[in-house]
PDB file of N, CA and C in Angstrom:
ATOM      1  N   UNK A   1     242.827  73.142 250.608  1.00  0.00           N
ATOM      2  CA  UNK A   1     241.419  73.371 250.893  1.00  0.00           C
ATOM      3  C   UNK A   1     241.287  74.102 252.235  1.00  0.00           C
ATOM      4  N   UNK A   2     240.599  75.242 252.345  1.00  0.00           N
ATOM      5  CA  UNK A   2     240.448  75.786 253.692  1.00  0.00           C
ATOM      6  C   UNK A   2     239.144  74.785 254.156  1.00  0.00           C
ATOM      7  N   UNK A   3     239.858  75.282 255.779  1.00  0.00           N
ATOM      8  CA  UNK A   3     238.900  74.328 256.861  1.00  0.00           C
ATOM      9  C   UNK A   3     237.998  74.720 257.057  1.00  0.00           C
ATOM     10  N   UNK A   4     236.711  74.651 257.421  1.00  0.00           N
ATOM     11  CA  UNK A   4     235.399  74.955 257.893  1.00  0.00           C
ATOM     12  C   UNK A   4     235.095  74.285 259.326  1.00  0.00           C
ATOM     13  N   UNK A   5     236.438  73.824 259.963  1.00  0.00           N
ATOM     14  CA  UNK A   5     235.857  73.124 261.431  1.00  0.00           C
ATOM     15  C   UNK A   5     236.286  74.296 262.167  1.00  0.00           C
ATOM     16  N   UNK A   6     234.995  75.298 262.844  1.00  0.00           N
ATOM     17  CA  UNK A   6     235.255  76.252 263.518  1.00  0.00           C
ATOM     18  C   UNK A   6     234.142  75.846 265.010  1.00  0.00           C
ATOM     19  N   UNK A   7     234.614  76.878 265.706  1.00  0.00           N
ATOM     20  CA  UNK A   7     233.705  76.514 266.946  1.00  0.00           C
ATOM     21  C   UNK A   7     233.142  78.320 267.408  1.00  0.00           C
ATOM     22  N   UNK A   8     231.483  77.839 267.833  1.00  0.00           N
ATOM     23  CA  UNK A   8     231.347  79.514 267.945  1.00  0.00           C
ATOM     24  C   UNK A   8     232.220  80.931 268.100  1.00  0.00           C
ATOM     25  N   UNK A   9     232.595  79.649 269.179  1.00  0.00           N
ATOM     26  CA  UNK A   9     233.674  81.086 269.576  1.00  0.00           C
ATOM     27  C   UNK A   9     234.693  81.935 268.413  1.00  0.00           C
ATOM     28  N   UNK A  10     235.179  80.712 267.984  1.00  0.00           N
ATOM     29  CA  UNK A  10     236.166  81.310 266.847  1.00  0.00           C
ATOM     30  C   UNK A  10     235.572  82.372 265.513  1.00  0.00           C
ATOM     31  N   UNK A  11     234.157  81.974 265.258  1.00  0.00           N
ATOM     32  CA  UNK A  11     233.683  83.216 264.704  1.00  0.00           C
ATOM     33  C   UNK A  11     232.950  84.010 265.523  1.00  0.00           C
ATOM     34  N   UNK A  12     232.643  84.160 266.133  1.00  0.00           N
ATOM     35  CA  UNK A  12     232.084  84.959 267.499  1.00  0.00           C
ATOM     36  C   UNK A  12     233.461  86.364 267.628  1.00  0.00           C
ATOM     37  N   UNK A  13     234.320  85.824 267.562  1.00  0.00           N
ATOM     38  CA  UNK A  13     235.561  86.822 268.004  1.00  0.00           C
ATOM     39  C   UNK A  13     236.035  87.412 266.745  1.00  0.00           C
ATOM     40  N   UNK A  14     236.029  86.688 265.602  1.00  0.00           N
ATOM     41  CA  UNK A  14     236.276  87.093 264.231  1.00  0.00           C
ATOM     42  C   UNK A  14     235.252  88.277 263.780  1.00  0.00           C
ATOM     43  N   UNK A  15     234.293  88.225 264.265  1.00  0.00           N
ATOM     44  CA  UNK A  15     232.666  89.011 263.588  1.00  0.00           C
ATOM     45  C   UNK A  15     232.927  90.169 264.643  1.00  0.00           C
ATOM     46  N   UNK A  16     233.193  90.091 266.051  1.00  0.00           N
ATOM     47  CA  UNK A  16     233.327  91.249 266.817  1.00  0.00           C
ATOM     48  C   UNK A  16     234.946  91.913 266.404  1.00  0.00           C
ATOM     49  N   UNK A  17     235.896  91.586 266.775  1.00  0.00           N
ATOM     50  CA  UNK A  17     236.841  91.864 266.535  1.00  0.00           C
ATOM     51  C   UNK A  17     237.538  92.355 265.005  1.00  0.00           C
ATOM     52  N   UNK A  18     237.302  91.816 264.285  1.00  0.00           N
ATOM     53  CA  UNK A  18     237.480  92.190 262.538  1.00  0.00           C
ATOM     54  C   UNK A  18     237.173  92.898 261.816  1.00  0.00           C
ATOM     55  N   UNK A  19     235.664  91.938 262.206  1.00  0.00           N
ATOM     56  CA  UNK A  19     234.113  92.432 261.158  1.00  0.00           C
ATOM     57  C   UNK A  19     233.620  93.602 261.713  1.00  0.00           C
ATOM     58  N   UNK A  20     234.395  94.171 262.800  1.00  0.00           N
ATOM     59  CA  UNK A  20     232.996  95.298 262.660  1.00  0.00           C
ATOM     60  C   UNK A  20     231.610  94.794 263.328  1.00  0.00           C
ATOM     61  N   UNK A  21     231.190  94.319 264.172  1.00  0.00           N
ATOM     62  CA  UNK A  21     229.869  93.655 264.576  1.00  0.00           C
ATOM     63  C   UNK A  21     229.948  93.540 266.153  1.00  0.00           C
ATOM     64  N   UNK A  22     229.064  94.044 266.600  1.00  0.00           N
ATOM     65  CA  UNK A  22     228.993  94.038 267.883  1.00  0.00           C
ATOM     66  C   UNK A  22     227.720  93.037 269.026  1.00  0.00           C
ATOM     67  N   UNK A  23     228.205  93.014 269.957  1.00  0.00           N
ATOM     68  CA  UNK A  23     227.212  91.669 270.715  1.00  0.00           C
ATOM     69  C   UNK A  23     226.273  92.843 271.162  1.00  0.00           C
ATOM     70  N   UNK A  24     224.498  92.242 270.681  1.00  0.00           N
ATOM     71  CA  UNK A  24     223.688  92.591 271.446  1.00  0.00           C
ATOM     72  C   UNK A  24     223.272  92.013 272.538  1.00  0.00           C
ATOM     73  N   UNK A  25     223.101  90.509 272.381  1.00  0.00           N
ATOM     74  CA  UNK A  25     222.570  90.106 273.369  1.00  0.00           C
ATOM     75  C   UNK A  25     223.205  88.893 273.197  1.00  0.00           C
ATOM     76  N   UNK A  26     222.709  87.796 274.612  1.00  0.00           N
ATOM     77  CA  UNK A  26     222.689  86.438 274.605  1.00  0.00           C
ATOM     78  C   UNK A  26     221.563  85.662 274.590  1.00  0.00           C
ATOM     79  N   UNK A  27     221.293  84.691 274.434  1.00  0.00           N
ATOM     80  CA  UNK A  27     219.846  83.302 273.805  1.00  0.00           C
ATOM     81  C   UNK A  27     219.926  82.653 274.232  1.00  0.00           C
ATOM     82  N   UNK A  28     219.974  81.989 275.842  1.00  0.00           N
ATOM     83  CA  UNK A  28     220.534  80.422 275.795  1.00  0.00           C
ATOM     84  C   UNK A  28     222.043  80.669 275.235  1.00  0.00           C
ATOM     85  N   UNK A  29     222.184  79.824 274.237  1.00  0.00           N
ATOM     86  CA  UNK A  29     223.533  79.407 273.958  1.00  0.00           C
ATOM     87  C   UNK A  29     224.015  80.048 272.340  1.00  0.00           C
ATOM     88  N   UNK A  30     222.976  81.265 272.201  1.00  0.00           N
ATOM     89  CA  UNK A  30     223.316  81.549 271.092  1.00  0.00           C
ATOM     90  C   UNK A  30     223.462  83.058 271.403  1.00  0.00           C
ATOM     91  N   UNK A  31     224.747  84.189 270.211  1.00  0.00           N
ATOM     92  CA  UNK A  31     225.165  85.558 270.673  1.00  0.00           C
ATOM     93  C   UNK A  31     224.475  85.577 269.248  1.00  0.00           C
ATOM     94  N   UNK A  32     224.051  87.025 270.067  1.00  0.00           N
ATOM     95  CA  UNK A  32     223.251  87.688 268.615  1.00  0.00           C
ATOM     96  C   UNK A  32     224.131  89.035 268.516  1.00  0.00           C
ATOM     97  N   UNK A  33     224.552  89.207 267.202  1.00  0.00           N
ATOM     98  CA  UNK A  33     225.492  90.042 266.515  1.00  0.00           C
ATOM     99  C   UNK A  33     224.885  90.765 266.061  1.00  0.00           C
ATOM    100  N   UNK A  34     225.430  92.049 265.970  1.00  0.00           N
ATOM    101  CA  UNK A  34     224.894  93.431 265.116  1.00  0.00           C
ATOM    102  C   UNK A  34     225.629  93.861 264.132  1.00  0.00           C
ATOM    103  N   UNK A  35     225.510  94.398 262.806  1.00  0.00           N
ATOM    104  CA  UNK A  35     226.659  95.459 262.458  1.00  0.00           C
ATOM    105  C   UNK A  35     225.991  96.611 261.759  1.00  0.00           C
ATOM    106  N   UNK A  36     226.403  97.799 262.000  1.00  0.00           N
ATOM    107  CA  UNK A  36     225.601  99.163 261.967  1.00  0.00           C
ATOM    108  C   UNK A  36     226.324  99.505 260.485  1.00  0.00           C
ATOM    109  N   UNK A  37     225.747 100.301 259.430  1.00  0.00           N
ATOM    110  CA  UNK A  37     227.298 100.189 258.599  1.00  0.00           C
ATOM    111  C   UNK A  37     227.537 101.146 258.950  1.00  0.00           C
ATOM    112  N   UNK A  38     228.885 101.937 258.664  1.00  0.00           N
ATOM    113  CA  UNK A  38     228.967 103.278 259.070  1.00  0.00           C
ATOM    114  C   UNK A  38     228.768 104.417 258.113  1.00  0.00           C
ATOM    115  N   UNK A  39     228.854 105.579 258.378  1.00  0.00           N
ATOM    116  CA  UNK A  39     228.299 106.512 257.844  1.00  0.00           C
ATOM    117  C   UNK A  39     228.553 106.681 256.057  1.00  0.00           C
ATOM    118  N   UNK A  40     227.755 106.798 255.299  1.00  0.00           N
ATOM    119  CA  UNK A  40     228.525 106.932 253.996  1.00  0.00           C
ATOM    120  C   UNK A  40     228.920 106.123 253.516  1.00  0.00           C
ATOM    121  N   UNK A  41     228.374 104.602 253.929  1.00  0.00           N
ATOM    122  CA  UNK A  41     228.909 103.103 253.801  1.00  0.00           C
ATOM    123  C   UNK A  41     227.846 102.990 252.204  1.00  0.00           C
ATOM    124  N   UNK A  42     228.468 101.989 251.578  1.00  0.00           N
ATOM    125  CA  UNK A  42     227.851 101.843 250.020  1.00  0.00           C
ATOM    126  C   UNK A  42     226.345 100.957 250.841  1.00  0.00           C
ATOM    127  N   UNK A  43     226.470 100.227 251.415  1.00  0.00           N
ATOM    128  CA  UNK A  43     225.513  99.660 251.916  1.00  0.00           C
ATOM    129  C   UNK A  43     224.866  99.656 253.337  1.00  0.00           C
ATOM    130  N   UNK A  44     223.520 100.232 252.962  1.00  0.00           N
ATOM    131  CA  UNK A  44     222.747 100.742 254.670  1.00  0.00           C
ATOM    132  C   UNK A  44     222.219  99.739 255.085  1.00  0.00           C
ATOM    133  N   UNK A  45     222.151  98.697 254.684  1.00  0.00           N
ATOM    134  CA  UNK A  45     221.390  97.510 255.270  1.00  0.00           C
ATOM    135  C   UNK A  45     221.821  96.732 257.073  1.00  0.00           C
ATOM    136  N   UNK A  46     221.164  96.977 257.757  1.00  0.00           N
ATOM    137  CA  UNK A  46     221.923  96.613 259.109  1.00  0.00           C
ATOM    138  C   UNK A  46     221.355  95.338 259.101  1.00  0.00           C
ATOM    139  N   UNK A  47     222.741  94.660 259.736  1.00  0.00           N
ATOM    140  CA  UNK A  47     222.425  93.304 259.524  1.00  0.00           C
ATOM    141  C   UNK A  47     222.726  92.430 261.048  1.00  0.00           C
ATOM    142  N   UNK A  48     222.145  91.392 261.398  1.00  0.00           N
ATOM    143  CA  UNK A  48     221.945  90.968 262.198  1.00  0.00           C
ATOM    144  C   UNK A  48     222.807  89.228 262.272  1.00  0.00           C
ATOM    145  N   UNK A  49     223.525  88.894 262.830  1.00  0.00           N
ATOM    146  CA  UNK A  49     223.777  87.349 263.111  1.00  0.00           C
ATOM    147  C   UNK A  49     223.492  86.453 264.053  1.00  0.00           C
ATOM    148  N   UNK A  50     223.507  85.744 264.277  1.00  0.00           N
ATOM    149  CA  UNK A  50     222.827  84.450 265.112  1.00  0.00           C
ATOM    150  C   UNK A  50     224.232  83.887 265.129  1.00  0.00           C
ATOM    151  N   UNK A  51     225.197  83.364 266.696  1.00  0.00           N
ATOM    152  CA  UNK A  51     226.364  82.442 266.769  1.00  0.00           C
ATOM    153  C   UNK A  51     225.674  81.613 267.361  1.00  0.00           C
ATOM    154  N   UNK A  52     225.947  80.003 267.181  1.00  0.00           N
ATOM    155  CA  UNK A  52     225.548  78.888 268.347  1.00  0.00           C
ATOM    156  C   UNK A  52     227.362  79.106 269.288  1.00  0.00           C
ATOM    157  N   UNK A  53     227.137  79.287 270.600  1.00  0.00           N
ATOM    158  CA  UNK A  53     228.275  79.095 271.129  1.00  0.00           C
ATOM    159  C   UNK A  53     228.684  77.429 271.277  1.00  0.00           C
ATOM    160  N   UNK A  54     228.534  76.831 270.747  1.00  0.00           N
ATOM    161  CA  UNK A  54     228.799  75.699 270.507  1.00  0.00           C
ATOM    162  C   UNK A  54     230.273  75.323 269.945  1.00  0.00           C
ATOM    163  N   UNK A  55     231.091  73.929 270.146  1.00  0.00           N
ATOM    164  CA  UNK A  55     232.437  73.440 270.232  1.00  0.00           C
ATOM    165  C   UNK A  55     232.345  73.526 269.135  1.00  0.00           C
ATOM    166  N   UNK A  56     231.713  72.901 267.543  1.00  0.00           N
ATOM    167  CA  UNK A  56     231.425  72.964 266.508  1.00  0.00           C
ATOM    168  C   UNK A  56     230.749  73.859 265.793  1.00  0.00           C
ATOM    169  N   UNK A  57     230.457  74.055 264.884  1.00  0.00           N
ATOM    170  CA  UNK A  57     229.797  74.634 263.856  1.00  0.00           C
ATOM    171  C   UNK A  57     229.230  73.950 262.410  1.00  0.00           C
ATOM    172  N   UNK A  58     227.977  73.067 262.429  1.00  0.00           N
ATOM    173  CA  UNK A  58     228.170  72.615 261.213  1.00  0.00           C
ATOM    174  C   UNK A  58     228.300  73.651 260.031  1.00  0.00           C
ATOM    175  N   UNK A  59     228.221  72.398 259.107  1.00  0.00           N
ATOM    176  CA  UNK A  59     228.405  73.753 257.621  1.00  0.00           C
ATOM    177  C   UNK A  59     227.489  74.385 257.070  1.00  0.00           C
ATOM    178  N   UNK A  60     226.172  74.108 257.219  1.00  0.00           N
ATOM    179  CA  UNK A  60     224.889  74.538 256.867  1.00  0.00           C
ATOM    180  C   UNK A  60     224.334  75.693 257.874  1.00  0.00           C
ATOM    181  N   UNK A  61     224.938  75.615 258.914  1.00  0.00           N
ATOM    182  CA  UNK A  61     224.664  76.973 259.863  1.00  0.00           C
ATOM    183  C   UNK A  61     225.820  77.879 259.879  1.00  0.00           C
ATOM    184  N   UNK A  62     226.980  77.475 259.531  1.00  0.00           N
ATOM    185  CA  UNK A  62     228.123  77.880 259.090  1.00  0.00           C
ATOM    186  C   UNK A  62     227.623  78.831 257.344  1.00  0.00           C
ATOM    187  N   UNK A  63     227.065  77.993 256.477  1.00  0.00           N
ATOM    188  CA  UNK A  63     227.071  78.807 255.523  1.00  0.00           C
ATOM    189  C   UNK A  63     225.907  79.803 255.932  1.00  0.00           C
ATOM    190  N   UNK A  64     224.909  79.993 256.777  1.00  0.00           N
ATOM    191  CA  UNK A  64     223.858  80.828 257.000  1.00  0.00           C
ATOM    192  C   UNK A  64     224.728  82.084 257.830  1.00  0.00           C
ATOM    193  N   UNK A  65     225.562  81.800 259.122  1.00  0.00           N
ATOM    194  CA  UNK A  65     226.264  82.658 259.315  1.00  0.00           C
ATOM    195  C   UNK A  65     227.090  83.727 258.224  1.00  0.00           C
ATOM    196  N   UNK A  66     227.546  82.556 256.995  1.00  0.00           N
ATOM    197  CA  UNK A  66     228.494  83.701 256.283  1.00  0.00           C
ATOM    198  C   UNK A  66     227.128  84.885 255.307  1.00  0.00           C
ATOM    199  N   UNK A  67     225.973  84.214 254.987  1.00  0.00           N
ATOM    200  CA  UNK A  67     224.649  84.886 254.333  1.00  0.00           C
ATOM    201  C   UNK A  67     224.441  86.125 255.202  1.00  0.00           C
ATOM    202  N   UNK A  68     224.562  85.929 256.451  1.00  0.00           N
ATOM    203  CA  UNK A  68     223.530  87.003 257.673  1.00  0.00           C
ATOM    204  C   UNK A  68     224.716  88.104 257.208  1.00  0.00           C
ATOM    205  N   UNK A  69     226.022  87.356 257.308  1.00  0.00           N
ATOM    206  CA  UNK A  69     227.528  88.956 257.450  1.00  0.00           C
ATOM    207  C   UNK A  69     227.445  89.240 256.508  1.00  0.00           C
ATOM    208  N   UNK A  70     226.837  88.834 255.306  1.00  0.00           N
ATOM    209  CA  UNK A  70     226.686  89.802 254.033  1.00  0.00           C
ATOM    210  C   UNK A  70     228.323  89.030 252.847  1.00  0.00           C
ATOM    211  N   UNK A  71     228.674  87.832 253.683  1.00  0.00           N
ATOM    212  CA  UNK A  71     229.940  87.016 252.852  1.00  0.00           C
ATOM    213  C   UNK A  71     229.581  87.002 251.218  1.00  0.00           C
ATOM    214  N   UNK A  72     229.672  87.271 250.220  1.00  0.00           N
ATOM    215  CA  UNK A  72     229.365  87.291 248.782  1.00  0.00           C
ATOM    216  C   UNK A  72     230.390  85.515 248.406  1.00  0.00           C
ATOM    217  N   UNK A  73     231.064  85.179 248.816  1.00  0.00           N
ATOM    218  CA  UNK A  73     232.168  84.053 248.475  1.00  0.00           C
ATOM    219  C   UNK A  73     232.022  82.677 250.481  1.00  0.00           C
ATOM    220  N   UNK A  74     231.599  81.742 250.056  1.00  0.00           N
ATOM    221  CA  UNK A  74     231.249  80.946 251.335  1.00  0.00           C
ATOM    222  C   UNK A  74     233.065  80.192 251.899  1.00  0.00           C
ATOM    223  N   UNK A  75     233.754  80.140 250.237  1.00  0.00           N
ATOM    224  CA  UNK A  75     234.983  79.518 250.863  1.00  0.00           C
ATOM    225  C   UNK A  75     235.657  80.984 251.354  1.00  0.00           C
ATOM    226  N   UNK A  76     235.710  82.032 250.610  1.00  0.00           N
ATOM    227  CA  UNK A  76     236.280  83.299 250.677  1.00  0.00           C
ATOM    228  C   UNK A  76     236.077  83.794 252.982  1.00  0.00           C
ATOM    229  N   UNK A  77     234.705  83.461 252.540  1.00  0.00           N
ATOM    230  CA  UNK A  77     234.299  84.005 254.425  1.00  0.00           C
ATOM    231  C   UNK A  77     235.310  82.585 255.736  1.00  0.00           C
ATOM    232  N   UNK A  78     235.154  81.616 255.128  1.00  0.00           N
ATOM    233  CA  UNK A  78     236.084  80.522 256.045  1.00  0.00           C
ATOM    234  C   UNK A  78     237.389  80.756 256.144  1.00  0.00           C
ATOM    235  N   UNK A  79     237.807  81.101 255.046  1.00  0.00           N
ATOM    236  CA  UNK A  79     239.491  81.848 254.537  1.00  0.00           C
ATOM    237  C   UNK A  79     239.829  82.559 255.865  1.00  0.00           C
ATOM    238  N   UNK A  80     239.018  84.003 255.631  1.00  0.00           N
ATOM    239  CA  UNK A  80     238.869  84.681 256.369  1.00  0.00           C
ATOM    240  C   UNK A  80     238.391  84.214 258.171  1.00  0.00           C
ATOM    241  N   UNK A  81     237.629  83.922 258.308  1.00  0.00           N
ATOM    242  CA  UNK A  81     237.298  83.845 259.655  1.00  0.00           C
ATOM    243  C   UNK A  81     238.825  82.786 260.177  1.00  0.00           C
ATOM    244  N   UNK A  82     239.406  81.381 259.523  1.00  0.00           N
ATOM    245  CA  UNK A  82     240.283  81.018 259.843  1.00  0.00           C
ATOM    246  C   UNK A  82     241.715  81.560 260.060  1.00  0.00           C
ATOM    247  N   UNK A  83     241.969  82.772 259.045  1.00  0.00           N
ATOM    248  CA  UNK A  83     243.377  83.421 259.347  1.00  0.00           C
ATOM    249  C   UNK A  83     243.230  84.707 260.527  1.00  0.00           C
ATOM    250  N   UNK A  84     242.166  84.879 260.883  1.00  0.00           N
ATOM    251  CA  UNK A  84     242.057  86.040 262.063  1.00  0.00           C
ATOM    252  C   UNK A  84     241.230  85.521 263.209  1.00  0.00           C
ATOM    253  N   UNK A  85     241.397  83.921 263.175  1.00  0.00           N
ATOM    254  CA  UNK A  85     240.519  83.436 264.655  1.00  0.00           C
ATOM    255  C   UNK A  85     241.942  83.455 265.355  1.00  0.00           C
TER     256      UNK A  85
END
């Protein structure tokens, strides 16, 4: 079973570093993510994320994070964010 105990940071660095998504700003304690698609991309939709920099991540803001990156698969996006944190 893949894990889902992540902590902001660990997708915070996965979404900049991987994904393609860049930091606009900071909230208090939350990074707000961008990703532009690039040119000629099947999909123009620019999309926006919300990280809590927080030690945890529950799973219900955890699964809203994988919705905002455009994740189509919720275990598929944990897979992922866990083998490249």
């Amino acid at each position: 079973m893949v894990t889902r105990d992540f902590s902001g940071e660990d997708v915070y660095k996965v979404l900049v570093n991987v994904g393609g998504f860049q930091h606009v700003r900071t909230t208090g304690d939350h990074l707000i993510l961008r990703w532009d698609p690039p040119e000629g991309h099947e999909n123009t939709e620019i999309r926006t994320v919300t990280v809590p920099a927080h030690d945890s991540i529950s799973i219900g803001t955890l699964r809203n994070i994988a919705d905002d990156a455009g994740a189509e698969n919720f275990e598929a996006f944990c897979e992922w964010i866990d083998e490249n944190r």
